[in-house]
PDB file of N, CA and C in Angstrom:
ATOM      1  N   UNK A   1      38.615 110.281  62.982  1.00  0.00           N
ATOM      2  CA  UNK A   1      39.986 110.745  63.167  1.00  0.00           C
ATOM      3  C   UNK A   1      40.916 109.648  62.657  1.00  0.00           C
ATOM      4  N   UNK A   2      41.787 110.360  61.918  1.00  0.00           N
ATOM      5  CA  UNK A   2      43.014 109.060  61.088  1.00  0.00           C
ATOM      6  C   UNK A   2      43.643 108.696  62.392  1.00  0.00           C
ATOM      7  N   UNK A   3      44.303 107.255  62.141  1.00  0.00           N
ATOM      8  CA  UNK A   3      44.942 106.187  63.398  1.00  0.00           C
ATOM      9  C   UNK A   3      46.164 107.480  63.535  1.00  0.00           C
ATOM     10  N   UNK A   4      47.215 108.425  61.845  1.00  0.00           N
ATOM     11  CA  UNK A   4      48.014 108.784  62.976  1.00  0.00           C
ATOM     12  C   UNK A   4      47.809 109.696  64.107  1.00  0.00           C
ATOM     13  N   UNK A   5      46.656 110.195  64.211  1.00  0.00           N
ATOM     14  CA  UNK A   5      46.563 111.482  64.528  1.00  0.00           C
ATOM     15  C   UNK A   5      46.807 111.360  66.278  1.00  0.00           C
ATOM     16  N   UNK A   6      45.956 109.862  66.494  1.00  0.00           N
ATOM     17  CA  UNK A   6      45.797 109.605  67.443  1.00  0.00           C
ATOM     18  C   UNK A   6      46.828 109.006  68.049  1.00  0.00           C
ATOM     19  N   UNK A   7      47.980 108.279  67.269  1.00  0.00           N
ATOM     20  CA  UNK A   7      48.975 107.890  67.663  1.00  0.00           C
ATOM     21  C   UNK A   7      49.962 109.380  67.894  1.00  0.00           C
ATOM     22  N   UNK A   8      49.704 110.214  67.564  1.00  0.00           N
ATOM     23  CA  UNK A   8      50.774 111.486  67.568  1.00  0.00           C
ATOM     24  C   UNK A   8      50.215 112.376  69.156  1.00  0.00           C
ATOM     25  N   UNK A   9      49.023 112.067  69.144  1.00  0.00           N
ATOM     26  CA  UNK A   9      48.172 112.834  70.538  1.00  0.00           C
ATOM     27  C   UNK A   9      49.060 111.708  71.459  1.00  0.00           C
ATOM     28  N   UNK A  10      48.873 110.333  71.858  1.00  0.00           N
ATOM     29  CA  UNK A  10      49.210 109.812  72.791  1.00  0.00           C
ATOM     30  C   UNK A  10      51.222 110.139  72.444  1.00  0.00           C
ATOM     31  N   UNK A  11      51.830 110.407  71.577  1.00  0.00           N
ATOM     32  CA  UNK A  11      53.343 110.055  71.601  1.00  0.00           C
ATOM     33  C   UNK A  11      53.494 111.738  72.216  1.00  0.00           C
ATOM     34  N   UNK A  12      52.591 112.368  72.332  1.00  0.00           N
ATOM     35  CA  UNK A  12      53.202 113.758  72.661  1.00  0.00           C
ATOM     36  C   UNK A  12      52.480 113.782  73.567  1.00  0.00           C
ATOM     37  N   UNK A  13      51.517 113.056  74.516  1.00  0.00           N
ATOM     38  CA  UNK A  13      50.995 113.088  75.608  1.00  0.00           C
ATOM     39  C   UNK A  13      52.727 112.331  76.777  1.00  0.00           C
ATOM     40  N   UNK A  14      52.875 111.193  76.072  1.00  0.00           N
ATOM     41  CA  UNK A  14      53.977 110.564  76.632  1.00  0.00           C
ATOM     42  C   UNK A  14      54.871 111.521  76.770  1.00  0.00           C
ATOM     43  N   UNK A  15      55.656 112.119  75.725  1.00  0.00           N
ATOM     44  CA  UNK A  15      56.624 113.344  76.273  1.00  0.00           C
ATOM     45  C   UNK A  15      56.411 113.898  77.064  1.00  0.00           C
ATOM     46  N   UNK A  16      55.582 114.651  77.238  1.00  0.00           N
ATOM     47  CA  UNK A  16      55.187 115.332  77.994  1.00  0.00           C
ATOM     48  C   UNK A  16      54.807 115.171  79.273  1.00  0.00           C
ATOM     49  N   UNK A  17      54.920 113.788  79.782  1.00  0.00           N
ATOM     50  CA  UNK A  17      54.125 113.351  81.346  1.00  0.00           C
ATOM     51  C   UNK A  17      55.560 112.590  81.715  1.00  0.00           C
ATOM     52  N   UNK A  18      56.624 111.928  81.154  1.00  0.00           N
ATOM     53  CA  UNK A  18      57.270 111.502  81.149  1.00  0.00           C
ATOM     54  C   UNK A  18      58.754 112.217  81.848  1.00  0.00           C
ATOM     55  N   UNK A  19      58.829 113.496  81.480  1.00  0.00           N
ATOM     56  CA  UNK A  19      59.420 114.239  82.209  1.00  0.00           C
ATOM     57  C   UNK A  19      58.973 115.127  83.028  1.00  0.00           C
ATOM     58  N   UNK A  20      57.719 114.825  83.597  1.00  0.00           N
ATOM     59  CA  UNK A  20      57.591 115.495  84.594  1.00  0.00           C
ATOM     60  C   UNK A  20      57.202 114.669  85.687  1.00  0.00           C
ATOM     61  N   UNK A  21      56.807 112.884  85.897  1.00  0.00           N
ATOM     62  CA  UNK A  21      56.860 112.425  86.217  1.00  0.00           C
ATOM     63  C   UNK A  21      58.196 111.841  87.005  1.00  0.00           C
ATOM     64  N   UNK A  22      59.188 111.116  85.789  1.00  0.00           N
ATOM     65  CA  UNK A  22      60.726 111.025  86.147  1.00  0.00           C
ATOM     66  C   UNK A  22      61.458 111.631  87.575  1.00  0.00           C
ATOM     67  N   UNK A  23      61.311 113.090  87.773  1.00  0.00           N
ATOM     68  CA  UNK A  23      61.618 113.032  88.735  1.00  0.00           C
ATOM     69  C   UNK A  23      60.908 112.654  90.018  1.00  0.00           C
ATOM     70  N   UNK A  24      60.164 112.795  90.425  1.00  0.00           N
ATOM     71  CA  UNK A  24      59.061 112.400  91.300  1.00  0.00           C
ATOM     72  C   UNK A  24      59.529 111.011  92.084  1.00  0.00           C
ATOM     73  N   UNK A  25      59.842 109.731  90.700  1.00  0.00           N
ATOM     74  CA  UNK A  25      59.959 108.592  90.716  1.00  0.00           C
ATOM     75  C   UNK A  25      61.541 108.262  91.247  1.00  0.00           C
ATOM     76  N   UNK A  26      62.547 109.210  90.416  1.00  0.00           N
ATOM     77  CA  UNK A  26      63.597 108.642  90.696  1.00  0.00           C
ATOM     78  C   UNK A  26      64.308 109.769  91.894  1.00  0.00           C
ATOM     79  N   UNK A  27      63.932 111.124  92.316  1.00  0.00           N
ATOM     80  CA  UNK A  27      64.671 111.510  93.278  1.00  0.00           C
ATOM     81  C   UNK A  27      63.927 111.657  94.305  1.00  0.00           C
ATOM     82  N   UNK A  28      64.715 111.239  95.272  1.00  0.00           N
ATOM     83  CA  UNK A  28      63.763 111.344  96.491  1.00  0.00           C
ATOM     84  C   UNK A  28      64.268 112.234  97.516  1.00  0.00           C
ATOM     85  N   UNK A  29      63.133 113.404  97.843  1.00  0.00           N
ATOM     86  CA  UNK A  29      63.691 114.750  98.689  1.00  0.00           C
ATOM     87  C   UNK A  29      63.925 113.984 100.099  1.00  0.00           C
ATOM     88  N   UNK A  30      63.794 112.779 100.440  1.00  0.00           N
ATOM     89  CA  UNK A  30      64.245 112.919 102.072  1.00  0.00           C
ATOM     90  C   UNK A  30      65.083 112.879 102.579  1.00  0.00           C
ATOM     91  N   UNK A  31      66.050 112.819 101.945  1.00  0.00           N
ATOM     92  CA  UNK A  31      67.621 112.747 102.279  1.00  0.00           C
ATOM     93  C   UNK A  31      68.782 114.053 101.542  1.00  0.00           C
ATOM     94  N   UNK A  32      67.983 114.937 100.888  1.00  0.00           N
ATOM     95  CA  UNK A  32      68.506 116.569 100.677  1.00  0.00           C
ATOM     96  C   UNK A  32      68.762 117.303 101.982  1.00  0.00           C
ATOM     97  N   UNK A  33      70.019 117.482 102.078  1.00  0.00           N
ATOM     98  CA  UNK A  33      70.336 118.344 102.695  1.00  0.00           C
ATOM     99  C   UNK A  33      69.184 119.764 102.759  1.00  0.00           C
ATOM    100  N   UNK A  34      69.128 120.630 104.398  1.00  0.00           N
ATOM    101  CA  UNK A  34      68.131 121.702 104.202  1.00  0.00           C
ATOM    102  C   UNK A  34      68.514 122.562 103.629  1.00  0.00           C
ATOM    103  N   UNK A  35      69.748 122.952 103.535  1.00  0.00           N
ATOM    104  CA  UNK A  35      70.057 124.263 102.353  1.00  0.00           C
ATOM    105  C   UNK A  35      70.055 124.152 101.052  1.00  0.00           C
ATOM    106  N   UNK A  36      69.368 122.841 100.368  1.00  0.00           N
ATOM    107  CA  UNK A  36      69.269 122.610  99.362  1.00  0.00           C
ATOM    108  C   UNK A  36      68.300 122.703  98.995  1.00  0.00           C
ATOM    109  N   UNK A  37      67.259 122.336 100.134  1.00  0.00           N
ATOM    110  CA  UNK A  37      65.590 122.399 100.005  1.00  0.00           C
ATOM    111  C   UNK A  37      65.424 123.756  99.851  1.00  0.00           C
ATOM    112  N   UNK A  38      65.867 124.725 101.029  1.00  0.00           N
ATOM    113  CA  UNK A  38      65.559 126.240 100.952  1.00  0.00           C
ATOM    114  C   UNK A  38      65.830 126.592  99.814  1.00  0.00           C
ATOM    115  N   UNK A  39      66.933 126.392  98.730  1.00  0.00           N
ATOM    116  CA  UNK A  39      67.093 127.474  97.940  1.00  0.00           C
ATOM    117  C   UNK A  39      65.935 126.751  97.338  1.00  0.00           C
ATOM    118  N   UNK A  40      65.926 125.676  96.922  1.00  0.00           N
ATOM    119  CA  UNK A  40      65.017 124.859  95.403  1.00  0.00           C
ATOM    120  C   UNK A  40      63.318 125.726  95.845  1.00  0.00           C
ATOM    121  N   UNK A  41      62.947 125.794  96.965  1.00  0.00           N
ATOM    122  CA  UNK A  41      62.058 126.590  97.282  1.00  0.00           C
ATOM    123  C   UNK A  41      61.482 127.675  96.588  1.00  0.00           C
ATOM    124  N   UNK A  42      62.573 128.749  96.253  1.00  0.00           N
ATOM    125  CA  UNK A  42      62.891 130.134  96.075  1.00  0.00           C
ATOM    126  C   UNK A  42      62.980 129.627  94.304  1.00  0.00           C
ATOM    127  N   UNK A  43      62.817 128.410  93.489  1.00  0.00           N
ATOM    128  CA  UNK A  43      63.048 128.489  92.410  1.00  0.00           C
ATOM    129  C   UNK A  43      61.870 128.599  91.312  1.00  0.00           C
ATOM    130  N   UNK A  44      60.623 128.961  92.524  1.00  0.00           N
ATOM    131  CA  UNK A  44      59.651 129.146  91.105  1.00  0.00           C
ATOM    132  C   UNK A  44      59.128 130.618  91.193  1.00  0.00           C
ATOM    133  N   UNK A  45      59.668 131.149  92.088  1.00  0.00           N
ATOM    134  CA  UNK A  45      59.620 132.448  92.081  1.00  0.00           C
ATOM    135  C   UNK A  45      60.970 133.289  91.306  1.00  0.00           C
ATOM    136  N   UNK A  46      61.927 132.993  91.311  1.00  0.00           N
ATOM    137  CA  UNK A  46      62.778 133.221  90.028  1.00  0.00           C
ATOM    138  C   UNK A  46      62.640 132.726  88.570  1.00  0.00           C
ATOM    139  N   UNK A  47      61.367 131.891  88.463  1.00  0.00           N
ATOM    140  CA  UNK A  47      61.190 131.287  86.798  1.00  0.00           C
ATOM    141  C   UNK A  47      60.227 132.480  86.385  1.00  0.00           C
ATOM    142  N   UNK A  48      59.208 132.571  87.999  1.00  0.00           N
ATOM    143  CA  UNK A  48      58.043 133.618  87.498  1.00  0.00           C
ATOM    144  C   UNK A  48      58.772 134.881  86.904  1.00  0.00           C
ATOM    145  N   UNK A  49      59.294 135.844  87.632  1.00  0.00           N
ATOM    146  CA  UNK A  49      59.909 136.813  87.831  1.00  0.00           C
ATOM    147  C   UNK A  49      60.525 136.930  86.333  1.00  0.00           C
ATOM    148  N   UNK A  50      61.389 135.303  86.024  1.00  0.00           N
ATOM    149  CA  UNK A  50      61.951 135.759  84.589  1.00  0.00           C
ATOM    150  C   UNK A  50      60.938 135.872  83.411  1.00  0.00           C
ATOM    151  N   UNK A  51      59.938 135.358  83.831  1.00  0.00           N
ATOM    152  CA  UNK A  51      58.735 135.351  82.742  1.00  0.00           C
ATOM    153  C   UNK A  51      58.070 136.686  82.869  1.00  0.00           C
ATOM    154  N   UNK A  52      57.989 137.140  84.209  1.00  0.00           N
ATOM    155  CA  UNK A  52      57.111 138.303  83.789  1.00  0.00           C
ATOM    156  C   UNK A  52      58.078 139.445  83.664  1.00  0.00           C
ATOM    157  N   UNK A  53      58.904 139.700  83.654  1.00  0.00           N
ATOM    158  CA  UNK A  53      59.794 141.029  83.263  1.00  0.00           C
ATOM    159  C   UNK A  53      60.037 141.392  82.023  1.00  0.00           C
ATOM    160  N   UNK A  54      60.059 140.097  80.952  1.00  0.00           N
ATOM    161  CA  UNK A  54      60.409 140.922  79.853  1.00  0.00           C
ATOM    162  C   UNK A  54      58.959 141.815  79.289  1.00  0.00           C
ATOM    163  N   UNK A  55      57.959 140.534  79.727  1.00  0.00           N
ATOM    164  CA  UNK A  55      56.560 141.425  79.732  1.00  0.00           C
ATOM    165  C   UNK A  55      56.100 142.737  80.368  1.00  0.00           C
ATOM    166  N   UNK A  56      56.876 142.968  81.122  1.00  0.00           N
ATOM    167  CA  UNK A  56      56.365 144.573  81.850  1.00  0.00           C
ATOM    168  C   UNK A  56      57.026 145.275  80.996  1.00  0.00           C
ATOM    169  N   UNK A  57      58.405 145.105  80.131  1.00  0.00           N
ATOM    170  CA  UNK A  57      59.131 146.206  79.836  1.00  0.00           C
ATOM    171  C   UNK A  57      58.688 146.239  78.371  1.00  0.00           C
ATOM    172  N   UNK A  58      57.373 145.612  77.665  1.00  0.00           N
ATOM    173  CA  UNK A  58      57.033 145.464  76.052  1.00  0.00           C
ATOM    174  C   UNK A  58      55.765 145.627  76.696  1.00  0.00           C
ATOM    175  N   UNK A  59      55.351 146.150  77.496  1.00  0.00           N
ATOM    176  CA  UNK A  59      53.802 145.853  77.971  1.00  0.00           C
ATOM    177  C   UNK A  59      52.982 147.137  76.152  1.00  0.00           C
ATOM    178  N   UNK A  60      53.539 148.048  76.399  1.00  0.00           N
ATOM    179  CA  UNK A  60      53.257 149.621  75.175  1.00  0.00           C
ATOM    180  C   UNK A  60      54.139 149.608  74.764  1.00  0.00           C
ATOM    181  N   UNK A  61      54.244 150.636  73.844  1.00  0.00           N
ATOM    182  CA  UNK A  61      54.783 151.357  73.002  1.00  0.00           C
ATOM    183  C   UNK A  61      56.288 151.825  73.526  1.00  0.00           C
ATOM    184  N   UNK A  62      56.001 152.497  74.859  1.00  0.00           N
ATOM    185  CA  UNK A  62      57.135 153.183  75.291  1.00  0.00           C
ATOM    186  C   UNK A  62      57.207 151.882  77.013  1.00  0.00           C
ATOM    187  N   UNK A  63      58.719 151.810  77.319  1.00  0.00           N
ATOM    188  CA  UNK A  63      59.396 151.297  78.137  1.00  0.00           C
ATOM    189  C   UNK A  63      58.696 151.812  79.641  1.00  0.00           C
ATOM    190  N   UNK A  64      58.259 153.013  79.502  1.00  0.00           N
ATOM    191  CA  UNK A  64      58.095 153.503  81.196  1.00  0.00           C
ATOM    192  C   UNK A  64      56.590 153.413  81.822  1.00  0.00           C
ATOM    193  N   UNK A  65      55.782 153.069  80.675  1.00  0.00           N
ATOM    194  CA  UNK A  65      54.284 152.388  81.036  1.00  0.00           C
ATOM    195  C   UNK A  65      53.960 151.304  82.658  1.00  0.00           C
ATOM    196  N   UNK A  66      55.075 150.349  81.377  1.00  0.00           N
ATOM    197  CA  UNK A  66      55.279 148.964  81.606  1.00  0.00           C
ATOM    198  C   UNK A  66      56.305 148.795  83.469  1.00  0.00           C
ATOM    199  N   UNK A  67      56.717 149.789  83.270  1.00  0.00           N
ATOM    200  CA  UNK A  67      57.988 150.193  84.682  1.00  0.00           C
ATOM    201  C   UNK A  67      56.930 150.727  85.427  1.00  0.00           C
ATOM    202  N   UNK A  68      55.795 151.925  84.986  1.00  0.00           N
ATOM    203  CA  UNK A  68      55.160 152.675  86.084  1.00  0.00           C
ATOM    204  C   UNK A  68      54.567 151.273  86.860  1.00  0.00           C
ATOM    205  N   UNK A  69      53.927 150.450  86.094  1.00  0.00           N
ATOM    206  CA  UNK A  69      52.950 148.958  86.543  1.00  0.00           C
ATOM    207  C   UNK A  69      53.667 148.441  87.182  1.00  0.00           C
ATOM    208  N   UNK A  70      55.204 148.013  86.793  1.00  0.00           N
ATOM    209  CA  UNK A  70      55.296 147.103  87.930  1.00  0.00           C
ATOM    210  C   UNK A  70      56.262 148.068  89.162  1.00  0.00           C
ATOM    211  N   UNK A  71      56.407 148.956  89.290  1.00  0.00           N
ATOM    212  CA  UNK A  71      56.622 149.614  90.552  1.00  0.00           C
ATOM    213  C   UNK A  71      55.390 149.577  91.269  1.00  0.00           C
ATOM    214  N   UNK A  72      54.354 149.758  90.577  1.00  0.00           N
ATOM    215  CA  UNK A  72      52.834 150.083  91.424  1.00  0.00           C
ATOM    216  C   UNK A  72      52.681 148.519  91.867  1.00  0.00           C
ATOM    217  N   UNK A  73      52.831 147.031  91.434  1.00  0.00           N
ATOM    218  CA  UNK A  73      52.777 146.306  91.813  1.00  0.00           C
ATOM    219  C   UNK A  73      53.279 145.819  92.740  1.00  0.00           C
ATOM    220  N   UNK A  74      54.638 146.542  92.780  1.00  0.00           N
ATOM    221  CA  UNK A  74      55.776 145.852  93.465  1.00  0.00           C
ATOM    222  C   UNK A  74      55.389 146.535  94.787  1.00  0.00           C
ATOM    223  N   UNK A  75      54.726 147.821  95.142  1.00  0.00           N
ATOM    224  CA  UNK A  75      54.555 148.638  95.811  1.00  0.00           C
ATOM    225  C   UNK A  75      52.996 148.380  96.636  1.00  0.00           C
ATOM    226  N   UNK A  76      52.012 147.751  95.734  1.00  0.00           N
ATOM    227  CA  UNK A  76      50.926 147.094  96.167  1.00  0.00           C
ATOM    228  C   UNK A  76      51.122 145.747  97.439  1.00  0.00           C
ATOM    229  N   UNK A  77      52.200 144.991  96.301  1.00  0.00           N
ATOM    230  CA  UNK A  77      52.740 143.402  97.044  1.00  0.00           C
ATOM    231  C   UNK A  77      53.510 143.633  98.417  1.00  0.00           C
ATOM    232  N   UNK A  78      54.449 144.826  98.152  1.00  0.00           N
ATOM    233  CA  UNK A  78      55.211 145.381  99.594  1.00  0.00           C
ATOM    234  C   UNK A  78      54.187 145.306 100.633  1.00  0.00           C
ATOM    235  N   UNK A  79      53.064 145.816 100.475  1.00  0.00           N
ATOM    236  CA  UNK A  79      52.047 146.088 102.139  1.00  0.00           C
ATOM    237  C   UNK A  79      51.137 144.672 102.563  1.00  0.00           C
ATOM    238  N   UNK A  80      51.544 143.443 101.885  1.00  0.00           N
ATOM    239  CA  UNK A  80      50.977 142.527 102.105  1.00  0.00           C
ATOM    240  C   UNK A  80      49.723 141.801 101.447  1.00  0.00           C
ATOM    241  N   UNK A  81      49.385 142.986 100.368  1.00  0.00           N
ATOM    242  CA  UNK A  81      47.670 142.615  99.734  1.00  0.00           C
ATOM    243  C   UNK A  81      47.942 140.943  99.092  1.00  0.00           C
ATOM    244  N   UNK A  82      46.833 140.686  99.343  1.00  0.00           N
ATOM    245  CA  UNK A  82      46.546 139.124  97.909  1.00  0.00           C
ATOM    246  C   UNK A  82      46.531 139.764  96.578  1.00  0.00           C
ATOM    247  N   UNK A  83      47.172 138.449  95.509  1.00  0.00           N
ATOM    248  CA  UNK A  83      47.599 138.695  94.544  1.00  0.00           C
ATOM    249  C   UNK A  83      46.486 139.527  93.789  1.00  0.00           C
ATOM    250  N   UNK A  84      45.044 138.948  94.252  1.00  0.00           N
ATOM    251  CA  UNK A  84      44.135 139.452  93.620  1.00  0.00           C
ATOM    252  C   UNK A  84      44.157 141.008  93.821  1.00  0.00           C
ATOM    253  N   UNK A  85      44.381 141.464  94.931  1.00  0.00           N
ATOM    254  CA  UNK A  85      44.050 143.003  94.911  1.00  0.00           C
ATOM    255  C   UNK A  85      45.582 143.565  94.153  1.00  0.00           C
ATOM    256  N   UNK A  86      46.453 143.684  94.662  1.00  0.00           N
ATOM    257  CA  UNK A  86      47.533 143.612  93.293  1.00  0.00           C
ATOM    258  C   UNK A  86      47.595 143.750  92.016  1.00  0.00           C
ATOM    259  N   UNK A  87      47.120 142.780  91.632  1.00  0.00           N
ATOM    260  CA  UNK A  87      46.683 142.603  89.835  1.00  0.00           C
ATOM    261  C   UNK A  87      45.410 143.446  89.618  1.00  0.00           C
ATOM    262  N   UNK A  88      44.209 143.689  90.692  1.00  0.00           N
ATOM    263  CA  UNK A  88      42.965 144.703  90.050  1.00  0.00           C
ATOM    264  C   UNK A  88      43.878 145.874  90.722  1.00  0.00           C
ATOM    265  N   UNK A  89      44.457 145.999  91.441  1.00  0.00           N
ATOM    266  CA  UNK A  89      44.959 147.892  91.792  1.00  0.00           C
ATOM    267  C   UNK A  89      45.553 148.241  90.812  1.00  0.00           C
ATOM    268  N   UNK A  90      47.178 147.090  90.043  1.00  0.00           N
ATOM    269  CA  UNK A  90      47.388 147.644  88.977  1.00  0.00           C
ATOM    270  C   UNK A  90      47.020 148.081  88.098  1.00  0.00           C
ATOM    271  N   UNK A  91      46.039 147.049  87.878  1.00  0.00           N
ATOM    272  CA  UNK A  91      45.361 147.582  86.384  1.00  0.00           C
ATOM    273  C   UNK A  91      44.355 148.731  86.863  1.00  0.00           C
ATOM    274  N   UNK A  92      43.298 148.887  87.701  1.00  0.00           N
ATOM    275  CA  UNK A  92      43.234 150.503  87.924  1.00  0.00           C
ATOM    276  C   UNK A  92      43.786 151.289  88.056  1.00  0.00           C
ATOM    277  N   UNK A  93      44.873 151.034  88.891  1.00  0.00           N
ATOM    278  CA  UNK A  93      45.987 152.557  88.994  1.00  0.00           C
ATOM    279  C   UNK A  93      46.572 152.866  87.105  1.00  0.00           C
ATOM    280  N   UNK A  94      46.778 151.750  86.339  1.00  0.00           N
ATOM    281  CA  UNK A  94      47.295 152.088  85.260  1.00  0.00           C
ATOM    282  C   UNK A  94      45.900 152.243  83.851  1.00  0.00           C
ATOM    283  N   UNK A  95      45.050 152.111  84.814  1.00  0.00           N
ATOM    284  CA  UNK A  95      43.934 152.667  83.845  1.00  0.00           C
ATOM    285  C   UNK A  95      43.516 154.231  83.655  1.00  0.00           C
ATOM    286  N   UNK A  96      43.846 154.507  84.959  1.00  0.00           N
ATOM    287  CA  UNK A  96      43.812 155.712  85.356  1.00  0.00           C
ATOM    288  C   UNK A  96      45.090 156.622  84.814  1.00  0.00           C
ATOM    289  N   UNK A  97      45.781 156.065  85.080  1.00  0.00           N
ATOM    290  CA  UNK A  97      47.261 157.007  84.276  1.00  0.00           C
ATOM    291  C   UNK A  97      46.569 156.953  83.065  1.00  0.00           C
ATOM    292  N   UNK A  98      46.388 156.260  81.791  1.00  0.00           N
ATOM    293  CA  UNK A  98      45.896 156.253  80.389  1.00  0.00           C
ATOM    294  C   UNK A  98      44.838 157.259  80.502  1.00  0.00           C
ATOM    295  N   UNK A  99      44.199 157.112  80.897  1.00  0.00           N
ATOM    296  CA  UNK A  99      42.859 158.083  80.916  1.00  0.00           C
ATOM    297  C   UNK A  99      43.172 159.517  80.957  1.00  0.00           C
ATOM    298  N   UNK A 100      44.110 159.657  81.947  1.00  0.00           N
ATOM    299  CA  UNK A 100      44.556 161.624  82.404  1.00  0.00           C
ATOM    300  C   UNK A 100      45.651 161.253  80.997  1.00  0.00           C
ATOM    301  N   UNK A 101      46.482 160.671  80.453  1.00  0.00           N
ATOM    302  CA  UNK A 101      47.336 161.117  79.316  1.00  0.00           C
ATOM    303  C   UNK A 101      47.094 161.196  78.139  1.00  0.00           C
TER     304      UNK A 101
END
């Protein structure tokens, strides 16, 4: 392996650990106010959410596939199941729609 290759693996290893480290180091949660903690809580479930929506609505061809799935998900997650039964009900319940159409 050429020297840059290896110098380009470690300079983009550094980016990359460097900001996600940083905070860790320089802010320290023990002195956040609690309504600050609660919301920051609630913030990786709004990153998920933005990631998976545009994906339900391009899942096919047509817009209402992708809507039937995640109502059936949203409707799975409502009664309490683990993610796992969730994600296999969807995809059976929406295997099953394909099959009868």
């Amino acid at each position: 392996m050429r020297e840059e290759f290896i110098w380009m693996i470690i300079g983009m290893g550094l980016v990359t650990y460097i900001p996600r480290i940083l905070p860790l180091i320089a802010l320290s949660t023990e002195n956040w106010p609690d309504w600050l903690r609660r919301m920051l809580s609630h913030v990786p479930y709004a990153v998920l959410g933005a990631l998976i929506f545009p994906g339900i609505l391009y899942a096919q061809e047509t817009i209402w596939y992708g809507m039937l799935g995640g109502v059936i998900a949203f409707l799975i997650a409502y009664t309490g199941a683990p993610l796992l039964a969730v994600v296999a009900g969807t995809i059976l319940l929406l295997t099953g729609v394909h099959i009868i159409t």
